[in-house]
PDB file of N, CA and C in Angstrom:
ATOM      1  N   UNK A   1     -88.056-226.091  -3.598  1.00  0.00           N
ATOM      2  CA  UNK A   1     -86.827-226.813  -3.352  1.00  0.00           C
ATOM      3  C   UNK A   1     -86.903-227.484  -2.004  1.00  0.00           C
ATOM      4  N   UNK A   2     -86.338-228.956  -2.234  1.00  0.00           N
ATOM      5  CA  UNK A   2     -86.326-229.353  -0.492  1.00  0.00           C
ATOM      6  C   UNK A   2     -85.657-228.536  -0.289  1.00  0.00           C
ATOM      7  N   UNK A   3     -85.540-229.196   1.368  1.00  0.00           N
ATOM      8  CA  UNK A   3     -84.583-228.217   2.718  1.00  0.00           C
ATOM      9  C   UNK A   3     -83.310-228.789   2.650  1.00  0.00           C
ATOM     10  N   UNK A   4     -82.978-230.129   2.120  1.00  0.00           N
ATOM     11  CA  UNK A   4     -81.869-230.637   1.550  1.00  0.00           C
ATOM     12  C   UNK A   4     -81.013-229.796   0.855  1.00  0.00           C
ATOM     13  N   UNK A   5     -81.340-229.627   0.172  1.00  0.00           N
ATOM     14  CA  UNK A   5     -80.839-228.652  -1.316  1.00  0.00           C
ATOM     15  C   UNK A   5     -80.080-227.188  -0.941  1.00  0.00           C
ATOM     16  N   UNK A   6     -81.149-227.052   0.087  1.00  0.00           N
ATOM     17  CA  UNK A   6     -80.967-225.119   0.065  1.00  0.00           C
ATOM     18  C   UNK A   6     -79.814-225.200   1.360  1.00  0.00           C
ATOM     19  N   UNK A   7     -79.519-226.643   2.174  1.00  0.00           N
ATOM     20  CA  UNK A   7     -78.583-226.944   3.105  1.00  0.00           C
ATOM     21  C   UNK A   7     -77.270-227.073   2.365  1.00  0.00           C
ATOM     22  N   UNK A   8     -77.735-227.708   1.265  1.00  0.00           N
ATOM     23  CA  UNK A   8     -75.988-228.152   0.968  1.00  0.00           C
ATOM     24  C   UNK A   8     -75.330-226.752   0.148  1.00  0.00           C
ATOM     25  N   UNK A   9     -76.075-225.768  -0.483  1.00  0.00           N
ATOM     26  CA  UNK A   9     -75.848-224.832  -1.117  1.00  0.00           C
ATOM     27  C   UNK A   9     -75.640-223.212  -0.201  1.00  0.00           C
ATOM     28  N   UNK A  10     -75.723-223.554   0.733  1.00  0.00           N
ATOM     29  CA  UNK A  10     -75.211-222.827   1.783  1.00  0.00           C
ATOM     30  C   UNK A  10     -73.738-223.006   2.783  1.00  0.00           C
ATOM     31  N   UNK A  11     -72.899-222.247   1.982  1.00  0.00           N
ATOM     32  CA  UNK A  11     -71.642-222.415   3.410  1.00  0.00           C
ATOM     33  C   UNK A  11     -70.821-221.214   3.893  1.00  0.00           C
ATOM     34  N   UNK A  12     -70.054-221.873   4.374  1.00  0.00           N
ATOM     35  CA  UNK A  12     -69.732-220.399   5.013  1.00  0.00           C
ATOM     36  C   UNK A  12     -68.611-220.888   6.230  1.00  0.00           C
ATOM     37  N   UNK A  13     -67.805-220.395   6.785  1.00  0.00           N
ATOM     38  CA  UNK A  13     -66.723-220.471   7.821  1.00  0.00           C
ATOM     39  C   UNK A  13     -67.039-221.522   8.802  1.00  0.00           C
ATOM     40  N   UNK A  14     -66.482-222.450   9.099  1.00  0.00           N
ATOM     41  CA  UNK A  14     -66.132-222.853  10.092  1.00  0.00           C
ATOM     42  C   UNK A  14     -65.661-222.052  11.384  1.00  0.00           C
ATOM     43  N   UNK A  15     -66.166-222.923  12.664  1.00  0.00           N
ATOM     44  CA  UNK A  15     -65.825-222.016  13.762  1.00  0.00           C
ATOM     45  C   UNK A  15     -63.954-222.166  13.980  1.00  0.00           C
ATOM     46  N   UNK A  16     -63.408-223.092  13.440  1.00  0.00           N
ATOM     47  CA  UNK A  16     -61.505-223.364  13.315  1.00  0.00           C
ATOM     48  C   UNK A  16     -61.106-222.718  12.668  1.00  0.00           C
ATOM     49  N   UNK A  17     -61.905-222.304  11.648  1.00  0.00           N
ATOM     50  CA  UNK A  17     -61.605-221.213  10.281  1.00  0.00           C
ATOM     51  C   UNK A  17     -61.565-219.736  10.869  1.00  0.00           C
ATOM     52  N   UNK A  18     -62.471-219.412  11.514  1.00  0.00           N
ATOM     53  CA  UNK A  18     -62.987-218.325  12.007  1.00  0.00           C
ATOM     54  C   UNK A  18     -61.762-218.214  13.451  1.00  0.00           C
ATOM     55  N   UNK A  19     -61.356-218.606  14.121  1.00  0.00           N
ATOM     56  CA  UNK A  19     -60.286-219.242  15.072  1.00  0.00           C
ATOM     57  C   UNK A  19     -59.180-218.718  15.240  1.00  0.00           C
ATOM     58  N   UNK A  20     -58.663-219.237  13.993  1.00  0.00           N
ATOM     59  CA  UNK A  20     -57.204-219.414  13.362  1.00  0.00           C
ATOM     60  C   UNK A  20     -57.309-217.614  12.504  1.00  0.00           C
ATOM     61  N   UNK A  21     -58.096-217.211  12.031  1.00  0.00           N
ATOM     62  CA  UNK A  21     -58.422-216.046  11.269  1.00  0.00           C
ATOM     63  C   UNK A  21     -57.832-215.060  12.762  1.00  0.00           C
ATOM     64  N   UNK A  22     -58.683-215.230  13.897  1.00  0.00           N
ATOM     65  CA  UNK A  22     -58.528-214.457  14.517  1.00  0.00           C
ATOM     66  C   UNK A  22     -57.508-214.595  15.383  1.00  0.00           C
ATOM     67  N   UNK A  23     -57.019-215.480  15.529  1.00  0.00           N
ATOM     68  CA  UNK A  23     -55.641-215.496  16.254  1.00  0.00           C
ATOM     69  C   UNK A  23     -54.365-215.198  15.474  1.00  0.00           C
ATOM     70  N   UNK A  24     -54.714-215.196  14.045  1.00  0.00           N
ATOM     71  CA  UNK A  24     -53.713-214.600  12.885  1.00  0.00           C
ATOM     72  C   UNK A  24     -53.408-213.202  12.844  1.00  0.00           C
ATOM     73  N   UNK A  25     -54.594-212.716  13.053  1.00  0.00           N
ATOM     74  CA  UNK A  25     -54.838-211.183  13.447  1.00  0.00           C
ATOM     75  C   UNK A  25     -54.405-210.676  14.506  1.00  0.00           C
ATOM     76  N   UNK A  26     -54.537-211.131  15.612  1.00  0.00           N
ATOM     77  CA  UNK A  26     -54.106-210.705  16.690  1.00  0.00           C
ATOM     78  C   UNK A  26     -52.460-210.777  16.690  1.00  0.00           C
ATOM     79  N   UNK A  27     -52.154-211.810  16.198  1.00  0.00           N
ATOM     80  CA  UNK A  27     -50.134-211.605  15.957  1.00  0.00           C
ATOM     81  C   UNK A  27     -49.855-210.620  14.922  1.00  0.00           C
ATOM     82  N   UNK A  28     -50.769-210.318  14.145  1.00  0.00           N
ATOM     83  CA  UNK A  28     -49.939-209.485  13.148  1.00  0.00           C
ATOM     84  C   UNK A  28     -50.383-207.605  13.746  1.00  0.00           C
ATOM     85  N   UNK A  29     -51.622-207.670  14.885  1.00  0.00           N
ATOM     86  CA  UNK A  29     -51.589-206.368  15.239  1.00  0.00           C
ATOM     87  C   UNK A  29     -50.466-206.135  16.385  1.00  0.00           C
ATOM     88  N   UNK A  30     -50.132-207.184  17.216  1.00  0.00           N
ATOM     89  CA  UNK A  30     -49.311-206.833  18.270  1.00  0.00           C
ATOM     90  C   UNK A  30     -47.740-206.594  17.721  1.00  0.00           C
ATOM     91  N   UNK A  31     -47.473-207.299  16.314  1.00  0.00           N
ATOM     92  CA  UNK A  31     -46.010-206.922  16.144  1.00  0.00           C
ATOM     93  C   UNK A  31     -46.426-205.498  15.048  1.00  0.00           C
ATOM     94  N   UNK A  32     -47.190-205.215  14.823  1.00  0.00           N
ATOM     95  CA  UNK A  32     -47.293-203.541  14.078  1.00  0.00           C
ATOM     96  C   UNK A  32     -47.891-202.415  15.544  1.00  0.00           C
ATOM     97  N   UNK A  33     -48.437-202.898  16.641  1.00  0.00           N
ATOM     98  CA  UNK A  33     -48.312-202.238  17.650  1.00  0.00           C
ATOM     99  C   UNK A  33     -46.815-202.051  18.425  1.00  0.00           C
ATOM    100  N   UNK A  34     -46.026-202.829  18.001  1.00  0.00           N
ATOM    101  CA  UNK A  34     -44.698-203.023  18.640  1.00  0.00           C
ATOM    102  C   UNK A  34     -43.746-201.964  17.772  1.00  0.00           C
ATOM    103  N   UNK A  35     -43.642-202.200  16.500  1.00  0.00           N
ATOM    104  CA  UNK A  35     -43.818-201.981  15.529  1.00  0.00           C
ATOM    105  C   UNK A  35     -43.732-199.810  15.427  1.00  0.00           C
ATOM    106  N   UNK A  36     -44.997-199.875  16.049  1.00  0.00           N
ATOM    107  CA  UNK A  36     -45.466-198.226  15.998  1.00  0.00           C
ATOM    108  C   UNK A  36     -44.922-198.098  17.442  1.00  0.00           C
ATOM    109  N   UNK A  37     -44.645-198.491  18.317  1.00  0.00           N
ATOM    110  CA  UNK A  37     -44.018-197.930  19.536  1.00  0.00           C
ATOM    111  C   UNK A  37     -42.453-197.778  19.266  1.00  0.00           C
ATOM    112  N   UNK A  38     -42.014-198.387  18.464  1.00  0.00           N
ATOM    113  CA  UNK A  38     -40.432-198.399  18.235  1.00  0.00           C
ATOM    114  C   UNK A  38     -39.972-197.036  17.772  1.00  0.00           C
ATOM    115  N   UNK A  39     -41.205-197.272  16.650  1.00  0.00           N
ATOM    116  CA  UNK A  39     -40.943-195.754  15.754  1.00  0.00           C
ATOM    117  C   UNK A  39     -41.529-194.501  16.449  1.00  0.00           C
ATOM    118  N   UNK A  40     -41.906-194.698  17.404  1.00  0.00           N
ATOM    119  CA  UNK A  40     -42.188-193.168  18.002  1.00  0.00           C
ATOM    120  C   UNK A  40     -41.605-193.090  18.706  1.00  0.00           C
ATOM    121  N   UNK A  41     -40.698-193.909  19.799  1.00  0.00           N
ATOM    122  CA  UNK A  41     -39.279-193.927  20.796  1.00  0.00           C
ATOM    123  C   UNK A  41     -38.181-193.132  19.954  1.00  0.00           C
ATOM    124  N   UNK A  42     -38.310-193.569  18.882  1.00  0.00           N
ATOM    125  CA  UNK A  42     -37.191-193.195  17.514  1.00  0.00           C
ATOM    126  C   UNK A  42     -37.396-191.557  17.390  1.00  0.00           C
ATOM    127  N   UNK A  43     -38.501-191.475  16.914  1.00  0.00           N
ATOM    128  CA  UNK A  43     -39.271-190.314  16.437  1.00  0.00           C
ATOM    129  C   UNK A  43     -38.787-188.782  18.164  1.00  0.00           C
ATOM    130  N   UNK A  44     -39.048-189.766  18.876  1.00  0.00           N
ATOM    131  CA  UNK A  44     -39.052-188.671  20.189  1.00  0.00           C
ATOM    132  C   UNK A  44     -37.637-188.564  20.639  1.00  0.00           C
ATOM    133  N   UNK A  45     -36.717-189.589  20.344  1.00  0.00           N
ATOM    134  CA  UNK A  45     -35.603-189.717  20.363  1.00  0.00           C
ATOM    135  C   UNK A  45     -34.685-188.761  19.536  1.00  0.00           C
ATOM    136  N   UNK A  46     -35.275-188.097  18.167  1.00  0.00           N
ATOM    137  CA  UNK A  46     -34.465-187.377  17.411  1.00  0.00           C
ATOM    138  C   UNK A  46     -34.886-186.300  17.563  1.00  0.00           C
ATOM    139  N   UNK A  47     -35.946-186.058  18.418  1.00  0.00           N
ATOM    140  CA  UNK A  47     -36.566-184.553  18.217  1.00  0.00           C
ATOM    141  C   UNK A  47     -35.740-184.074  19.437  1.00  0.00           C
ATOM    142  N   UNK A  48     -35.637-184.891  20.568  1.00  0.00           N
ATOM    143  CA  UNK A  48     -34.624-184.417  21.488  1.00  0.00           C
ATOM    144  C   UNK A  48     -33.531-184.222  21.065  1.00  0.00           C
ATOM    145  N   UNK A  49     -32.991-184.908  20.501  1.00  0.00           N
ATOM    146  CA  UNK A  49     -31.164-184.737  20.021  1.00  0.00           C
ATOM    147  C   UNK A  49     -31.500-183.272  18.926  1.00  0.00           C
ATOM    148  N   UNK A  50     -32.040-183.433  18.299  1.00  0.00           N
ATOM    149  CA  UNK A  50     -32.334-181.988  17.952  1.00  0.00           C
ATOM    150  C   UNK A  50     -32.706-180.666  18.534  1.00  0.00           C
ATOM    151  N   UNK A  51     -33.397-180.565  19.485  1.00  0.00           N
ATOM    152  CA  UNK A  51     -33.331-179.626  20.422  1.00  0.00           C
ATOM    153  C   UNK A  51     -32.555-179.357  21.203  1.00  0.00           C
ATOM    154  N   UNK A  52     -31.227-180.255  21.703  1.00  0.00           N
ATOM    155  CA  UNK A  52     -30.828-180.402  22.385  1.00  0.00           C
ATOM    156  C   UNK A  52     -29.761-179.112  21.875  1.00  0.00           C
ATOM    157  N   UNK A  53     -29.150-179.715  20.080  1.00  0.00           N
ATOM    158  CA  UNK A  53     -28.376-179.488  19.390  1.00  0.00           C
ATOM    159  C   UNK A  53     -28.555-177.781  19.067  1.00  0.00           C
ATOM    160  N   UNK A  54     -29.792-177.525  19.225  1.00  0.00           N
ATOM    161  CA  UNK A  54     -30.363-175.971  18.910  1.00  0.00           C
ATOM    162  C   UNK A  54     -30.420-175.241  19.938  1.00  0.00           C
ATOM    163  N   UNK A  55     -30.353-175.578  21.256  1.00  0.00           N
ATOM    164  CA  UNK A  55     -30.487-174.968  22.085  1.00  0.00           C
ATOM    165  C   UNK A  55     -28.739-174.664  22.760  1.00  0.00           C
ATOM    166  N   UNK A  56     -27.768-175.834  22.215  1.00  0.00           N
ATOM    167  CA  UNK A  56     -26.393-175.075  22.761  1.00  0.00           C
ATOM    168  C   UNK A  56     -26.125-174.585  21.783  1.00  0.00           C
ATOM    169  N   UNK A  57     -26.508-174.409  20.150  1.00  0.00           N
ATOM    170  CA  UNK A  57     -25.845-173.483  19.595  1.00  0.00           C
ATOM    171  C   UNK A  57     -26.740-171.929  20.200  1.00  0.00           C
ATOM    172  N   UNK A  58     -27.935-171.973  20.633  1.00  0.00           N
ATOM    173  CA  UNK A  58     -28.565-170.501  20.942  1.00  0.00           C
ATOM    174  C   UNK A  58     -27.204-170.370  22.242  1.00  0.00           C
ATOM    175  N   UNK A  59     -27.172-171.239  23.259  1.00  0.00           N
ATOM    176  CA  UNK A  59     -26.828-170.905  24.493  1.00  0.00           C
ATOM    177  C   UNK A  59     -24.497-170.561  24.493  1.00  0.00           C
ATOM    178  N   UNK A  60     -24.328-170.548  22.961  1.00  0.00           N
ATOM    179  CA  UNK A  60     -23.231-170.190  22.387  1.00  0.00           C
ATOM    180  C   UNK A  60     -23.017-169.185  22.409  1.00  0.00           C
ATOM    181  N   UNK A  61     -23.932-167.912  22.199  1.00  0.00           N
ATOM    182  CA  UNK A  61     -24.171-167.219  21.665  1.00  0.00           C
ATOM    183  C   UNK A  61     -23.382-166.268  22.959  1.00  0.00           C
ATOM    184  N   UNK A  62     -22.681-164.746  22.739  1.00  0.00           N
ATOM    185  CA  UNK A  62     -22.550-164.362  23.618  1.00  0.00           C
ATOM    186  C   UNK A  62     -23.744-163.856  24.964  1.00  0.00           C
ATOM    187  N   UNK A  63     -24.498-163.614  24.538  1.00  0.00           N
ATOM    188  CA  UNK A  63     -25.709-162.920  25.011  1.00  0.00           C
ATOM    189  C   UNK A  63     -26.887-163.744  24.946  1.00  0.00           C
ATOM    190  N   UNK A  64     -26.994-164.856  25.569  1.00  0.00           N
ATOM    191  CA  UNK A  64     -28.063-166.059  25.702  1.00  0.00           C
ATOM    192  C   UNK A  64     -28.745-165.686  26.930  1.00  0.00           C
ATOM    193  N   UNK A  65     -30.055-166.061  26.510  1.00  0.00           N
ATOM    194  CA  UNK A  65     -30.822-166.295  27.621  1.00  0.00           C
ATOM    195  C   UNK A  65     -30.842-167.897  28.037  1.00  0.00           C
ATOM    196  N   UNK A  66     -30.824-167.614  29.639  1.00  0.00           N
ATOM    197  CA  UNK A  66     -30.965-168.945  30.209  1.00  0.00           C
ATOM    198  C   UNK A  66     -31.865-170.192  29.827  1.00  0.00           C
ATOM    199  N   UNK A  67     -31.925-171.788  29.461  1.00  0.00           N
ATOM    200  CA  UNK A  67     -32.867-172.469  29.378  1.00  0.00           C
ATOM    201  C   UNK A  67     -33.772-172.843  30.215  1.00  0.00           C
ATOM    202  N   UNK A  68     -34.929-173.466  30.292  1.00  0.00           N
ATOM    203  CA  UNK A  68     -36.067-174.211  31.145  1.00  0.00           C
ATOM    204  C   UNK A  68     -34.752-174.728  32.053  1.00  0.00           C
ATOM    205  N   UNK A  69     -35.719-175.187  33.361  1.00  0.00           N
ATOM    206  CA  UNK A  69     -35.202-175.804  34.537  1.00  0.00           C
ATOM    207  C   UNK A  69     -34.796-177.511  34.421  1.00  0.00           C
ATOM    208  N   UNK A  70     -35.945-177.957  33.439  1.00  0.00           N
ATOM    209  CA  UNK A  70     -35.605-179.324  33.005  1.00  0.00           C
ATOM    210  C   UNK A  70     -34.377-179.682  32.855  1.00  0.00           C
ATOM    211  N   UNK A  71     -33.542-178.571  31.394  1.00  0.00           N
ATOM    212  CA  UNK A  71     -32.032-178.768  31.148  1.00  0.00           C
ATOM    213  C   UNK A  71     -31.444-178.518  32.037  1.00  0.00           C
ATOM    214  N   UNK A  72     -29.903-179.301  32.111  1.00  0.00           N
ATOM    215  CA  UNK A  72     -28.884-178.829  32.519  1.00  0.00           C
ATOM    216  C   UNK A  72     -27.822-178.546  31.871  1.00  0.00           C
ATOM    217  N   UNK A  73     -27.711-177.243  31.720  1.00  0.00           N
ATOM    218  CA  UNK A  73     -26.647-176.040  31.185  1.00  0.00           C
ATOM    219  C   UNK A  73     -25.020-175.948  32.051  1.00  0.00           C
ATOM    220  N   UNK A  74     -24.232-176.130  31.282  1.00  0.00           N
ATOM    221  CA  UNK A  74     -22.556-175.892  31.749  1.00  0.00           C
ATOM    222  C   UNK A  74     -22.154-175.036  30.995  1.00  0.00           C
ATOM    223  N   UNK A  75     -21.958-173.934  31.098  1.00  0.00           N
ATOM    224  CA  UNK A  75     -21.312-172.742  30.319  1.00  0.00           C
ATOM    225  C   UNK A  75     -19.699-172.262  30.936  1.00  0.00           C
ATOM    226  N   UNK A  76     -18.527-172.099  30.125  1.00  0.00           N
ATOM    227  CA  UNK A  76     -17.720-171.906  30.705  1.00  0.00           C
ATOM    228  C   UNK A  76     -17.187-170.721  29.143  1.00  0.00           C
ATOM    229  N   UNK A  77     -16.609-169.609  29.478  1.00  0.00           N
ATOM    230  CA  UNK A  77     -16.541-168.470  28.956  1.00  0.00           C
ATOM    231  C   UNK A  77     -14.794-167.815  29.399  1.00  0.00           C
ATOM    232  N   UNK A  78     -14.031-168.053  28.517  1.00  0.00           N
ATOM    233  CA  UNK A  78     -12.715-167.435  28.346  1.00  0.00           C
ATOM    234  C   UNK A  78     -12.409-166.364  27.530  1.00  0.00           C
ATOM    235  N   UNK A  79     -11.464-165.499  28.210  1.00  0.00           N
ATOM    236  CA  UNK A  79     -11.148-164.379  26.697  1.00  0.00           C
ATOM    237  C   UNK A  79      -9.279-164.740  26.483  1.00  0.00           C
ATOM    238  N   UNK A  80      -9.607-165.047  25.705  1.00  0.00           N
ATOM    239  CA  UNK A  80      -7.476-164.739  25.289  1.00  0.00           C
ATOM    240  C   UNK A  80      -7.638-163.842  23.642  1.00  0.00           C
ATOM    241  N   UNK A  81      -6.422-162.884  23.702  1.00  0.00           N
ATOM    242  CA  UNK A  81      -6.485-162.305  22.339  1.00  0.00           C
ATOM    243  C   UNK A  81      -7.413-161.578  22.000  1.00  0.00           C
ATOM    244  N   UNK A  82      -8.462-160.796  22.552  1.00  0.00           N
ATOM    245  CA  UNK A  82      -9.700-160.398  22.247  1.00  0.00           C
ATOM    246  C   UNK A  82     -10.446-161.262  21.598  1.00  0.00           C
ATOM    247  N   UNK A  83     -10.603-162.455  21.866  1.00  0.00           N
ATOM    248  CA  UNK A  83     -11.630-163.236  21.618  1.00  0.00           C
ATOM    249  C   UNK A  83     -12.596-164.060  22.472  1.00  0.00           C
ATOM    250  N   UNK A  84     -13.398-164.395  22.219  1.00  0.00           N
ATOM    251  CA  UNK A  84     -14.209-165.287  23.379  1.00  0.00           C
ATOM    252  C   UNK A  84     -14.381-166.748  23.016  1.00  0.00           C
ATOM    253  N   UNK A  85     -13.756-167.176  23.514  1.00  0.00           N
ATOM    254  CA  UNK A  85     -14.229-168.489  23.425  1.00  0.00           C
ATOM    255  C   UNK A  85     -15.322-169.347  24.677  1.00  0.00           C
ATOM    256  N   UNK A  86     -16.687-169.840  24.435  1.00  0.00           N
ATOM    257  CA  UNK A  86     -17.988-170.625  24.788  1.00  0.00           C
ATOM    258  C   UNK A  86     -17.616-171.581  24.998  1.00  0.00           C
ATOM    259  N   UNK A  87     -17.985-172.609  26.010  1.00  0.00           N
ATOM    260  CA  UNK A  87     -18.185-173.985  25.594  1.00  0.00           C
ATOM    261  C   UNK A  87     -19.011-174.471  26.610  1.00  0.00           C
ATOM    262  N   UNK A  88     -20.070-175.099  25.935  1.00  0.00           N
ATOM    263  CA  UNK A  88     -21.358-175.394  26.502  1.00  0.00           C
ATOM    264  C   UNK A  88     -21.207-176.818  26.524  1.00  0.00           C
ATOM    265  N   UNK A  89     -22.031-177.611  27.691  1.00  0.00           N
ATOM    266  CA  UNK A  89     -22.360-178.533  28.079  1.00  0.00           C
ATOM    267  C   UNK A  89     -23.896-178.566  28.614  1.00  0.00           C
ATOM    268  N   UNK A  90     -24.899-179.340  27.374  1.00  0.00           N
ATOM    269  CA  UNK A  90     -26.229-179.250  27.759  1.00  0.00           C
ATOM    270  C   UNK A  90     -26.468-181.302  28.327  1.00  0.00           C
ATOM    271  N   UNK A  91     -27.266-181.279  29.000  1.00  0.00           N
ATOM    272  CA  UNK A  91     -28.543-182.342  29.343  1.00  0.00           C
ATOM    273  C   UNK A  91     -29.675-182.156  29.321  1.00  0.00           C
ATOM    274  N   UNK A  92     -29.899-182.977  28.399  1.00  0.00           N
ATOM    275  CA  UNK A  92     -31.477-182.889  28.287  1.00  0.00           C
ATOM    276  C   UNK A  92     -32.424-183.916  29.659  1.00  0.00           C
ATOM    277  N   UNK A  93     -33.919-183.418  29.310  1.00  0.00           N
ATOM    278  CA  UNK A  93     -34.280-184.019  30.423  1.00  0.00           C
ATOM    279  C   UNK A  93     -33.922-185.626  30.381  1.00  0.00           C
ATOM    280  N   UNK A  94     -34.087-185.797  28.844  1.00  0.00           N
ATOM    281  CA  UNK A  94     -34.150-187.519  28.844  1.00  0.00           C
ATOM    282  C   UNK A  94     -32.388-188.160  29.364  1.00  0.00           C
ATOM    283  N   UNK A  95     -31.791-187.363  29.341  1.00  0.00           N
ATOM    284  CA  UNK A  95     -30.451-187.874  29.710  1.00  0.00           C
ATOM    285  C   UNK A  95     -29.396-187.893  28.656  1.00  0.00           C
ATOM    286  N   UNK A  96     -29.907-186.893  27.421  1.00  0.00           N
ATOM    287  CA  UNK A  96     -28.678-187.123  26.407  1.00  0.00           C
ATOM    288  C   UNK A  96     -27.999-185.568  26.949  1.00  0.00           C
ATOM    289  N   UNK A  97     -26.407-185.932  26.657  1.00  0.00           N
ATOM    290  CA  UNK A  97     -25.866-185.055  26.583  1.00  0.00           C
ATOM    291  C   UNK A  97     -25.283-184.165  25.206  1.00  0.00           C
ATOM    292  N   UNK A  98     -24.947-183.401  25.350  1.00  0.00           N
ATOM    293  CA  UNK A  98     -24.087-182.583  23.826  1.00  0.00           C
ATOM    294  C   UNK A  98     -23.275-181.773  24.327  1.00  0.00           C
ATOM    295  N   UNK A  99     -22.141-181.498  23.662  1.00  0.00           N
ATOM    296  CA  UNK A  99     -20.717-180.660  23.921  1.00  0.00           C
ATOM    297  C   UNK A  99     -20.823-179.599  22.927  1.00  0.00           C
ATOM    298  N   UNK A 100     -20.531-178.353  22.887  1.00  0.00           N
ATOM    299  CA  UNK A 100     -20.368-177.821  21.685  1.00  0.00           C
ATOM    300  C   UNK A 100     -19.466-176.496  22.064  1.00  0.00           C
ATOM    301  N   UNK A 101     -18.307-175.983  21.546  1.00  0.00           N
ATOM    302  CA  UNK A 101     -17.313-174.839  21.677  1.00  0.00           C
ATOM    303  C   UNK A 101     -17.684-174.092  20.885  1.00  0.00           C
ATOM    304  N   UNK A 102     -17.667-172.736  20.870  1.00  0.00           N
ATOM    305  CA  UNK A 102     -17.389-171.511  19.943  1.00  0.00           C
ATOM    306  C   UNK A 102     -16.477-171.014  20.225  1.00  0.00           C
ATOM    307  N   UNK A 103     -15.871-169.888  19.196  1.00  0.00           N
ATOM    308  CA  UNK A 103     -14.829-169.011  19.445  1.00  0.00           C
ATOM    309  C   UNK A 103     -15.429-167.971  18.731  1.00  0.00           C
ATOM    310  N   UNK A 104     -15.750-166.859  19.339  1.00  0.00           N
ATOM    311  CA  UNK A 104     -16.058-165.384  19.034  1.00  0.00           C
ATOM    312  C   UNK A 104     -14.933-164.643  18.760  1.00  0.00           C
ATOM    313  N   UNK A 105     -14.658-163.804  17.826  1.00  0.00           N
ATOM    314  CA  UNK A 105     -13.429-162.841  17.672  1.00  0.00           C
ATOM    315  C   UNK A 105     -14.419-161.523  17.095  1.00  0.00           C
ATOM    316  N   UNK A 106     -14.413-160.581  17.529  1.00  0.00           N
ATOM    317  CA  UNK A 106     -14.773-159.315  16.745  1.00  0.00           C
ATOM    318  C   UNK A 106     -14.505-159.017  15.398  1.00  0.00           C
ATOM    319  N   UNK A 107     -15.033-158.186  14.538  1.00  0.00           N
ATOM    320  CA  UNK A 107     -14.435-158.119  13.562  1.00  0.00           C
ATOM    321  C   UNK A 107     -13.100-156.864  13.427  1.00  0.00           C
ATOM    322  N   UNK A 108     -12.395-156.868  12.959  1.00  0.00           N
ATOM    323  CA  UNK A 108     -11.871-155.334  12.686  1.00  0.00           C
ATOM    324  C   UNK A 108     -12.187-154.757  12.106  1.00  0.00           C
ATOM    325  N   UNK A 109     -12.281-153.471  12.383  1.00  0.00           N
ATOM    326  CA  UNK A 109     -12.589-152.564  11.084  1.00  0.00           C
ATOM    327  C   UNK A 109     -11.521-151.930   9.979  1.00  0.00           C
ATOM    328  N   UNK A 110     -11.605-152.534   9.173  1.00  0.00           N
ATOM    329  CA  UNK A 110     -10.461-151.786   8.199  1.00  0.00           C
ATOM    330  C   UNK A 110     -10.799-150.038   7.609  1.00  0.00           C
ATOM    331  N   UNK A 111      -9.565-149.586   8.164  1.00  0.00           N
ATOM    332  CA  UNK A 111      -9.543-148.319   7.729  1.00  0.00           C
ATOM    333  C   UNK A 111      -9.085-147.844   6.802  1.00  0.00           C
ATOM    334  N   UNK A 112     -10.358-146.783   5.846  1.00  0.00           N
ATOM    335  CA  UNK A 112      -9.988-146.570   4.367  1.00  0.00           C
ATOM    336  C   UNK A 112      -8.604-145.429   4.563  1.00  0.00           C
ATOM    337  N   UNK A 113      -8.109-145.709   3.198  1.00  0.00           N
ATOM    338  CA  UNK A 113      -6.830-144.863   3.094  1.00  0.00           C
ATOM    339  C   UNK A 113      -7.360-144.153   1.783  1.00  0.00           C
TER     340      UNK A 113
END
């Protein structure tokens, strides 16, 4: 075969082709890199509000142990009526807050007749 022949039957990308390919790519990784940072702000965002949420119902409790130094804990503790009433005020490190009250009452014991 000439060298003609085996030229025209050969192709393949252009260097504009090849260009445009890669500058296509590069926009579609930076908005799925954007993309995956959103969702893990999100992701770290609920795991706090969830801990946050678990740690004043533990710190409800009559008999809690204190949290890490990170949080900041507001505990304020009343009795009226033989009951106790809690009410906690946590911060987390990131800056969310949560409110949460209990009211403790003992049980009675009913006496058999």
């Amino acid at each position: 075969m000439p060298v003609a022949t085996v030229k025209s039957l050969q192709r393949g990308f252009s260097l504009v082709e090849v260009l445009c390919a890669m500058a296509l790519f590069s926009v579609v990784m930076l908005a799925l890199l954007g993309y995956h940072r959103a969702l893990q702000q999100g992701f770290q965002s609920q795991w706090q509000f969830r801990q946050l949420w678990r740690l004043a119902v533990e710190m409800s409790e009559p008999e809690s142990p204190l949290p890490t130094d990170e949080w900041k804990v507001s505990r304020q503790q009343t009795s009226e009526a033989g009951c106790v009433s809690i009410a906690i005020t946590i911060t987390s490190p990131g800056g969310r807050t949560g409110q949460l009250s209990r009211l403790h009452c003992p049980q009675k014991e009913k006496s058999q007749e």
